[in-house]
PDB file of N, CA and C in Angstrom:
ATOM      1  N   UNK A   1      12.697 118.080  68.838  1.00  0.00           N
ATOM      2  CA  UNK A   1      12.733 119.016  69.959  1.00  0.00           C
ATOM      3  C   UNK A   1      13.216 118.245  71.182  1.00  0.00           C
ATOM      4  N   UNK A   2      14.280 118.854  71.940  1.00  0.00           N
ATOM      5  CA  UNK A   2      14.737 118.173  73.081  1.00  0.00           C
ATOM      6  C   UNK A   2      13.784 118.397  74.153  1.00  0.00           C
ATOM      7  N   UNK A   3      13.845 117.290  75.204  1.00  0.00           N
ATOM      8  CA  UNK A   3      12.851 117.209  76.758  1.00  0.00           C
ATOM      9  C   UNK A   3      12.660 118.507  77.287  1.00  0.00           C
ATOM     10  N   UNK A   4      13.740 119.179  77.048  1.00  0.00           N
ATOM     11  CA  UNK A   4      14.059 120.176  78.210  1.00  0.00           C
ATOM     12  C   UNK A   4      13.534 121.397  77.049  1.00  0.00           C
ATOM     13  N   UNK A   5      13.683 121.327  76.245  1.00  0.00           N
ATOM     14  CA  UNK A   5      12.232 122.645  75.379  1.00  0.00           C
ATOM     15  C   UNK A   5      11.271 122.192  75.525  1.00  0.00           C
ATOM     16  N   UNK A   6      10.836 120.882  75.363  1.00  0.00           N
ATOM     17  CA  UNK A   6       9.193 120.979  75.502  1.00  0.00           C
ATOM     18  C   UNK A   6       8.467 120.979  76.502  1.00  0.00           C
ATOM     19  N   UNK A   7       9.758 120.799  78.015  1.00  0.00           N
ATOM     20  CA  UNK A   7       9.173 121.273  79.334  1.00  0.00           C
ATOM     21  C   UNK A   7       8.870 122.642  79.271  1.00  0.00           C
ATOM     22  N   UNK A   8       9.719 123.147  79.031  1.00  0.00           N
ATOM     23  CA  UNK A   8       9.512 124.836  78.898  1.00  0.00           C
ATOM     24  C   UNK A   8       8.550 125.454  78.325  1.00  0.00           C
ATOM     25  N   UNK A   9       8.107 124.886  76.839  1.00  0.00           N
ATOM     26  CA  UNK A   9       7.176 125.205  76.303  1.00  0.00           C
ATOM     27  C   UNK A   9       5.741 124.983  77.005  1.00  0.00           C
ATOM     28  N   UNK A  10       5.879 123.529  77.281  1.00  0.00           N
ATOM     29  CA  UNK A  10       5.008 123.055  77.825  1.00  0.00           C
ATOM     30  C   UNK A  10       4.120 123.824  79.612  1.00  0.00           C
ATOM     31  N   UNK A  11       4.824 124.730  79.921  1.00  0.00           N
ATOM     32  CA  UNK A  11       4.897 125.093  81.189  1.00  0.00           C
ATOM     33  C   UNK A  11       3.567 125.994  80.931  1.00  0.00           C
ATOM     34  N   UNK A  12       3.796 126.888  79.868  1.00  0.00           N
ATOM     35  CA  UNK A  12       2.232 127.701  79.548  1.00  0.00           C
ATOM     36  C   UNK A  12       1.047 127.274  79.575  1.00  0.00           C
ATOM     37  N   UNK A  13       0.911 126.050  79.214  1.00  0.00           N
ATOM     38  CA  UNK A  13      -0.307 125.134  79.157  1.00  0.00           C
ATOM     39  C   UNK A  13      -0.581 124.854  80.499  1.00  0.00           C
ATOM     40  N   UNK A  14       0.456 124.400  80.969  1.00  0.00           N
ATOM     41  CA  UNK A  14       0.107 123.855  82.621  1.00  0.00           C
ATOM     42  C   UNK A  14      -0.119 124.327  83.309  1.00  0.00           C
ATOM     43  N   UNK A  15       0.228 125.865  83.381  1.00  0.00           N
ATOM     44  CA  UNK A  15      -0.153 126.799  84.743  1.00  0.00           C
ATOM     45  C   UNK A  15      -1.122 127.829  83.566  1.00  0.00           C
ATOM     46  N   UNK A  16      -1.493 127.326  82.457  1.00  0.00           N
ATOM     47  CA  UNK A  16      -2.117 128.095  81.965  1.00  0.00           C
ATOM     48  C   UNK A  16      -2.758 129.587  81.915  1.00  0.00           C
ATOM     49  N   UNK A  17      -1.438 130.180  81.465  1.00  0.00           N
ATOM     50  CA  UNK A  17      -1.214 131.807  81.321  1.00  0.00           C
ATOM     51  C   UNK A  17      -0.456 131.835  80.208  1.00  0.00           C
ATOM     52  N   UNK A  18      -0.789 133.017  79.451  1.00  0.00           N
ATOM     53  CA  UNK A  18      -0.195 133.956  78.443  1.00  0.00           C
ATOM     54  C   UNK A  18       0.870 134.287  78.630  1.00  0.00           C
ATOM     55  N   UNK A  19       1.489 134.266  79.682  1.00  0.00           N
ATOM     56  CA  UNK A  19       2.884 134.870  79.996  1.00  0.00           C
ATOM     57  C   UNK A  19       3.196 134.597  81.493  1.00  0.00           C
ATOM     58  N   UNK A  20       4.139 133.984  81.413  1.00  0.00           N
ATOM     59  CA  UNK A  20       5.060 133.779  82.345  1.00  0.00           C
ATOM     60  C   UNK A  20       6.299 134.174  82.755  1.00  0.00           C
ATOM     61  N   UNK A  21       7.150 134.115  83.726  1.00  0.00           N
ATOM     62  CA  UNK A  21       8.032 134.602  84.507  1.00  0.00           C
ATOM     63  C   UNK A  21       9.037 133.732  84.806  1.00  0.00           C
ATOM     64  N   UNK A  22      10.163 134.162  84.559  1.00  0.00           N
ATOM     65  CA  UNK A  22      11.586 133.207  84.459  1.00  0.00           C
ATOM     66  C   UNK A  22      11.813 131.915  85.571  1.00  0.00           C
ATOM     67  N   UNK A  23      10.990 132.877  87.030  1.00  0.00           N
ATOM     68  CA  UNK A  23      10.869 131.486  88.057  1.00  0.00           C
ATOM     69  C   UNK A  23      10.144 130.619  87.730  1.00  0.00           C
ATOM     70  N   UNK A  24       8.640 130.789  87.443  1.00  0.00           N
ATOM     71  CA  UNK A  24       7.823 130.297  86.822  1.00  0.00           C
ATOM     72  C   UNK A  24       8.531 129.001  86.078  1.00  0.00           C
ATOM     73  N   UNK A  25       8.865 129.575  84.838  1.00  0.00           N
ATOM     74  CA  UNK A  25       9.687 129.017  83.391  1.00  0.00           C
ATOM     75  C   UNK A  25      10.482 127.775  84.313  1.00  0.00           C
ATOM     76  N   UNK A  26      11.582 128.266  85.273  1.00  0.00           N
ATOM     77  CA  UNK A  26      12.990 127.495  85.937  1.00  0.00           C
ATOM     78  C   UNK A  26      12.227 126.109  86.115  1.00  0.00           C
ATOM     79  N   UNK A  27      10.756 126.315  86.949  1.00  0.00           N
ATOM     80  CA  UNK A  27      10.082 124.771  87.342  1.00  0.00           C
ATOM     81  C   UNK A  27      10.284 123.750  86.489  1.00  0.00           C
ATOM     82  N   UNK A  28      10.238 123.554  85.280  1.00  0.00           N
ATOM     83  CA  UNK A  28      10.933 122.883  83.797  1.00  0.00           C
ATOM     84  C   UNK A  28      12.325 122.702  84.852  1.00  0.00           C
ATOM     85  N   UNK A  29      12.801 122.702  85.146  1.00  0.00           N
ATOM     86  CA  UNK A  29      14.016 121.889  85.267  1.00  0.00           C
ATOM     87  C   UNK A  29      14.215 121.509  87.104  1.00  0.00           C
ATOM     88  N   UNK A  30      13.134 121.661  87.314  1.00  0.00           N
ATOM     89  CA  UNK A  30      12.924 121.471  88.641  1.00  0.00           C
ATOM     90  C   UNK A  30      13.834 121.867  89.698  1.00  0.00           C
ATOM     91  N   UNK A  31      14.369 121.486  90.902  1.00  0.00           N
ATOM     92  CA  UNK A  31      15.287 122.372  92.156  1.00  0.00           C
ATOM     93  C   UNK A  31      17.051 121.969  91.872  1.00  0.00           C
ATOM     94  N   UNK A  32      17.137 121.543  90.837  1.00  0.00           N
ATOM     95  CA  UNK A  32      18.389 121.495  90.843  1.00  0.00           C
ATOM     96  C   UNK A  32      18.944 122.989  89.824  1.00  0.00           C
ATOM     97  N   UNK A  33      20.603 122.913  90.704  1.00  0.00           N
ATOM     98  CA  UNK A  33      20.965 124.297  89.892  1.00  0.00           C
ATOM     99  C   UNK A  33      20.903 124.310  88.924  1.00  0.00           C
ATOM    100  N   UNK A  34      21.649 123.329  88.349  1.00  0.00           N
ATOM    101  CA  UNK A  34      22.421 123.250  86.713  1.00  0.00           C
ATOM    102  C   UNK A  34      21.147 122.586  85.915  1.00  0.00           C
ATOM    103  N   UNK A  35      20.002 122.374  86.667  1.00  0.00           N
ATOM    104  CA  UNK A  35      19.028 122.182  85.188  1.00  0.00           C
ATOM    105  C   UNK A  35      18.424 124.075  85.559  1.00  0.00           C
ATOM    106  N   UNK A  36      18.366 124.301  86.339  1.00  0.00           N
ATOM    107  CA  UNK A  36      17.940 125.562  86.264  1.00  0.00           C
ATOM    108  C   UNK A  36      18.690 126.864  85.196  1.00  0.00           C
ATOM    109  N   UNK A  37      19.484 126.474  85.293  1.00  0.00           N
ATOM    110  CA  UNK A  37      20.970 126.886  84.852  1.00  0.00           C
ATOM    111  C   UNK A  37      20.155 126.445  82.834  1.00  0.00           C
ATOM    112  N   UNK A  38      20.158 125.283  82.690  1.00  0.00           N
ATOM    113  CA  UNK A  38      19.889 124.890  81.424  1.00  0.00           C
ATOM    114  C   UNK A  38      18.424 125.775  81.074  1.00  0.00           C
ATOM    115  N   UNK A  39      17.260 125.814  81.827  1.00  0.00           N
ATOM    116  CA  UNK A  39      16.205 126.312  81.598  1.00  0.00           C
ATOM    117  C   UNK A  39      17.140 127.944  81.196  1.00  0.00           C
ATOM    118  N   UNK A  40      17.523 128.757  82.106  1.00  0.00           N
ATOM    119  CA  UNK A  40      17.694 129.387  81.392  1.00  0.00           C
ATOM    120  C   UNK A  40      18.239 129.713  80.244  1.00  0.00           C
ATOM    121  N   UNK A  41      19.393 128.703  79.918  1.00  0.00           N
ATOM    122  CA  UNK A  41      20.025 128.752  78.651  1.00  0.00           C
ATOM    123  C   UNK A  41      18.730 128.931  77.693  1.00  0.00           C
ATOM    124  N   UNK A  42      17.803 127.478  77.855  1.00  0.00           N
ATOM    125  CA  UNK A  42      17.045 127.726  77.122  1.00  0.00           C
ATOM    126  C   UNK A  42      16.002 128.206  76.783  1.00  0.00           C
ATOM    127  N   UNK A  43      15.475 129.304  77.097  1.00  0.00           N
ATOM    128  CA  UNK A  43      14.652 130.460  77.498  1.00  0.00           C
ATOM    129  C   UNK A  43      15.800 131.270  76.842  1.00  0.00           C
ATOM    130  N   UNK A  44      16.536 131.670  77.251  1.00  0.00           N
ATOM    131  CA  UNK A  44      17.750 132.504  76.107  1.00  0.00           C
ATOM    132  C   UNK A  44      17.480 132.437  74.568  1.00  0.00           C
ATOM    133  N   UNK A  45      17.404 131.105  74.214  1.00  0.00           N
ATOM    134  CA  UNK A  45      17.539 130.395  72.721  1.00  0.00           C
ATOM    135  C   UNK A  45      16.066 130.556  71.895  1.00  0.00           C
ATOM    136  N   UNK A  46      15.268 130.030  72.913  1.00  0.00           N
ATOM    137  CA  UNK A  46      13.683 130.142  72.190  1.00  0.00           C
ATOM    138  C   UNK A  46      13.486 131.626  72.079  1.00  0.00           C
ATOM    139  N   UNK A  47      14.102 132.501  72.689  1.00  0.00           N
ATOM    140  CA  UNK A  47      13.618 133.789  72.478  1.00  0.00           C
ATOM    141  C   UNK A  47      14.587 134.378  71.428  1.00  0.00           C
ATOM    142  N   UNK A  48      15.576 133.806  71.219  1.00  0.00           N
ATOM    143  CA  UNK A  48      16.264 134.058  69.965  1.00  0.00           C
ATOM    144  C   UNK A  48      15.361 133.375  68.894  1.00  0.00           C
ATOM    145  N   UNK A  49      15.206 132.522  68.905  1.00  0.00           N
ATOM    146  CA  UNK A  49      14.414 132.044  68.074  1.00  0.00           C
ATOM    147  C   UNK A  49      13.079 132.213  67.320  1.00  0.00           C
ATOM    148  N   UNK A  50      12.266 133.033  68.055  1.00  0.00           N
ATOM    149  CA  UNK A  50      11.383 133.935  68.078  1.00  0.00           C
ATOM    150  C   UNK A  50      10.198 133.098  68.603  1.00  0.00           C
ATOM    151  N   UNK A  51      10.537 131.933  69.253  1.00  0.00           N
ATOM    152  CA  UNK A  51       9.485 131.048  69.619  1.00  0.00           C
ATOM    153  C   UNK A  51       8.752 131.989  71.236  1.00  0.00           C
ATOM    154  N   UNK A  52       9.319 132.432  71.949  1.00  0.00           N
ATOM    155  CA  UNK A  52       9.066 133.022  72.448  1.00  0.00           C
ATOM    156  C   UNK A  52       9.235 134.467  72.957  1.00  0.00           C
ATOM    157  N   UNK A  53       8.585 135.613  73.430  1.00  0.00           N
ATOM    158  CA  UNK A  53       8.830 136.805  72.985  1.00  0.00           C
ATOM    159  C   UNK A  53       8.992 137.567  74.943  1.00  0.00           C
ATOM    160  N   UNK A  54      10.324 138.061  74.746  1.00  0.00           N
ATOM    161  CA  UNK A  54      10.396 138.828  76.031  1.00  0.00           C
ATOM    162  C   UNK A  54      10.063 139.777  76.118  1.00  0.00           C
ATOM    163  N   UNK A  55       9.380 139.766  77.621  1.00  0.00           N
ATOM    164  CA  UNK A  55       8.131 141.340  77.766  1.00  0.00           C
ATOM    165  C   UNK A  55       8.984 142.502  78.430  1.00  0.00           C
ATOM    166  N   UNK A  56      10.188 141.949  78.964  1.00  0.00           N
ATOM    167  CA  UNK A  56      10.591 142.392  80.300  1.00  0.00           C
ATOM    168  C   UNK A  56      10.578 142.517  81.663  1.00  0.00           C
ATOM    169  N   UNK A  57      10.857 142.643  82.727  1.00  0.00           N
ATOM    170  CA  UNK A  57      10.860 142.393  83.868  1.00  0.00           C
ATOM    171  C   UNK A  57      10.808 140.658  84.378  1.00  0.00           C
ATOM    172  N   UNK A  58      11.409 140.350  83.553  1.00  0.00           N
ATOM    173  CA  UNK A  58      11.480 138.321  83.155  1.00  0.00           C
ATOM    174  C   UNK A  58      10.160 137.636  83.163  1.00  0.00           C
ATOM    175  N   UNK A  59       9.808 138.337  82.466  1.00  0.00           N
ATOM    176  CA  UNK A  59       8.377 138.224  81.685  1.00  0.00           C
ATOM    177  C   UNK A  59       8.540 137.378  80.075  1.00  0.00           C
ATOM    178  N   UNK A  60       8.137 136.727  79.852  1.00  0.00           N
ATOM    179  CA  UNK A  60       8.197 135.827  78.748  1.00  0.00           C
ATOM    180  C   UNK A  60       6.685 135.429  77.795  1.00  0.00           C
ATOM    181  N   UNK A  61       6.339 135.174  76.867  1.00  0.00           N
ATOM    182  CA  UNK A  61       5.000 135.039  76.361  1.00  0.00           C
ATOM    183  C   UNK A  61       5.588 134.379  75.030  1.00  0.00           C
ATOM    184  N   UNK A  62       4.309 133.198  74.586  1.00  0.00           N
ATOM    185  CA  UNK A  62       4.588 132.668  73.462  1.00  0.00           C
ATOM    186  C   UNK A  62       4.430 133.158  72.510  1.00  0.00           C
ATOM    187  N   UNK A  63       4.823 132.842  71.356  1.00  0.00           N
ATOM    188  CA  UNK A  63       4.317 133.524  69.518  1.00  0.00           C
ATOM    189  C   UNK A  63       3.533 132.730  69.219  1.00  0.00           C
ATOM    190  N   UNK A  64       3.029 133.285  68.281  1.00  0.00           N
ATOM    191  CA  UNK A  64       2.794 132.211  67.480  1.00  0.00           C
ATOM    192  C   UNK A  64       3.675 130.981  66.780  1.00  0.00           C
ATOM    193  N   UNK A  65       4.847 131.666  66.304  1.00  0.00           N
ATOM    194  CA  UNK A  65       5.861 130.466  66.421  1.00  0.00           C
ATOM    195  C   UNK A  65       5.915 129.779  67.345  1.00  0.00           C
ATOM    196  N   UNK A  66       6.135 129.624  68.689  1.00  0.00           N
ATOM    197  CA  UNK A  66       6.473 129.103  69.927  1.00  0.00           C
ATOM    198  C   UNK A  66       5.205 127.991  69.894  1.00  0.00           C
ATOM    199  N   UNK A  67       3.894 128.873  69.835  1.00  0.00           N
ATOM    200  CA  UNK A  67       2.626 127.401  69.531  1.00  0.00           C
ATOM    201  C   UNK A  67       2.672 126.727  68.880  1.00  0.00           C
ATOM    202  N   UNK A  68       2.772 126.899  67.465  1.00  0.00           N
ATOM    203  CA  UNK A  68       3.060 126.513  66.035  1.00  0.00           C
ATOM    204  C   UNK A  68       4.178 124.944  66.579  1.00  0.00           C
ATOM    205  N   UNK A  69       4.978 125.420  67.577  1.00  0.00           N
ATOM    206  CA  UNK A  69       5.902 124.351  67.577  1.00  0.00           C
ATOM    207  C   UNK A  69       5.778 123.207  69.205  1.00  0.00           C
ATOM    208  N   UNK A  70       5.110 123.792  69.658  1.00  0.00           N
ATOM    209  CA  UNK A  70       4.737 123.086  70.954  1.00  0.00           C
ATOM    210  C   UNK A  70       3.594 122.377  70.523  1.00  0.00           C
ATOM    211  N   UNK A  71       2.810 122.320  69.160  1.00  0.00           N
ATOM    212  CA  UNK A  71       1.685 121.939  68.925  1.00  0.00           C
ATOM    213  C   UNK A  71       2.342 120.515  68.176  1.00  0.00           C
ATOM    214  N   UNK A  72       3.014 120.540  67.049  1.00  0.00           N
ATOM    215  CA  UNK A  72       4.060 119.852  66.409  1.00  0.00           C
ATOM    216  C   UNK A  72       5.256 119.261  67.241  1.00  0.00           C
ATOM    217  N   UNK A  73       5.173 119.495  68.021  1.00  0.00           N
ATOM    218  CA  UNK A  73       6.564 118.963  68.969  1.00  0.00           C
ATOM    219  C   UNK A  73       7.854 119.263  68.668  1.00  0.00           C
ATOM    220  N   UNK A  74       7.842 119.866  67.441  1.00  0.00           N
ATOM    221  CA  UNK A  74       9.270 120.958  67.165  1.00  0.00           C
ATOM    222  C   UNK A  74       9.780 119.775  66.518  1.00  0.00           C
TER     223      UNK A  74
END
């Protein structure tokens, strides 16, 4: 698993909530554009992936896949 997923993943634990929000999520790549830019790519991908599940209104929440792999380090 690359740095920049397991920041992301990792972000639920830290502000510890069930679901989070794309700004929220962006902090993983901290104030620069183009990592912001990457967070979202990857927030795109994990939710293809089914690691994480979009609620809408850029609302985001983990699966059980998504734990399954933040627990394992992917």
């Amino acid at each position: 698993m690359d740095e920049l997923t397991k920041r992301v993943l990792m972000m639920f634990q830290t502000l510890g909530k069930d679901r989070l929000d794309l700004h929220e999520l962006f902090e993983a790549g901290g104030n620069d554009p183009e990592a912001r830019t990457a967070v979202f790519d990857c927030v795109e991908r994990l939710a293809e992936d089914g690691l994480l599940e979009e609620l809408g209104n850029d609302f985001y929440a983990l699966t059980a896949k998504g734990r399954e792999a933040m627990r394992r380090g992917r």
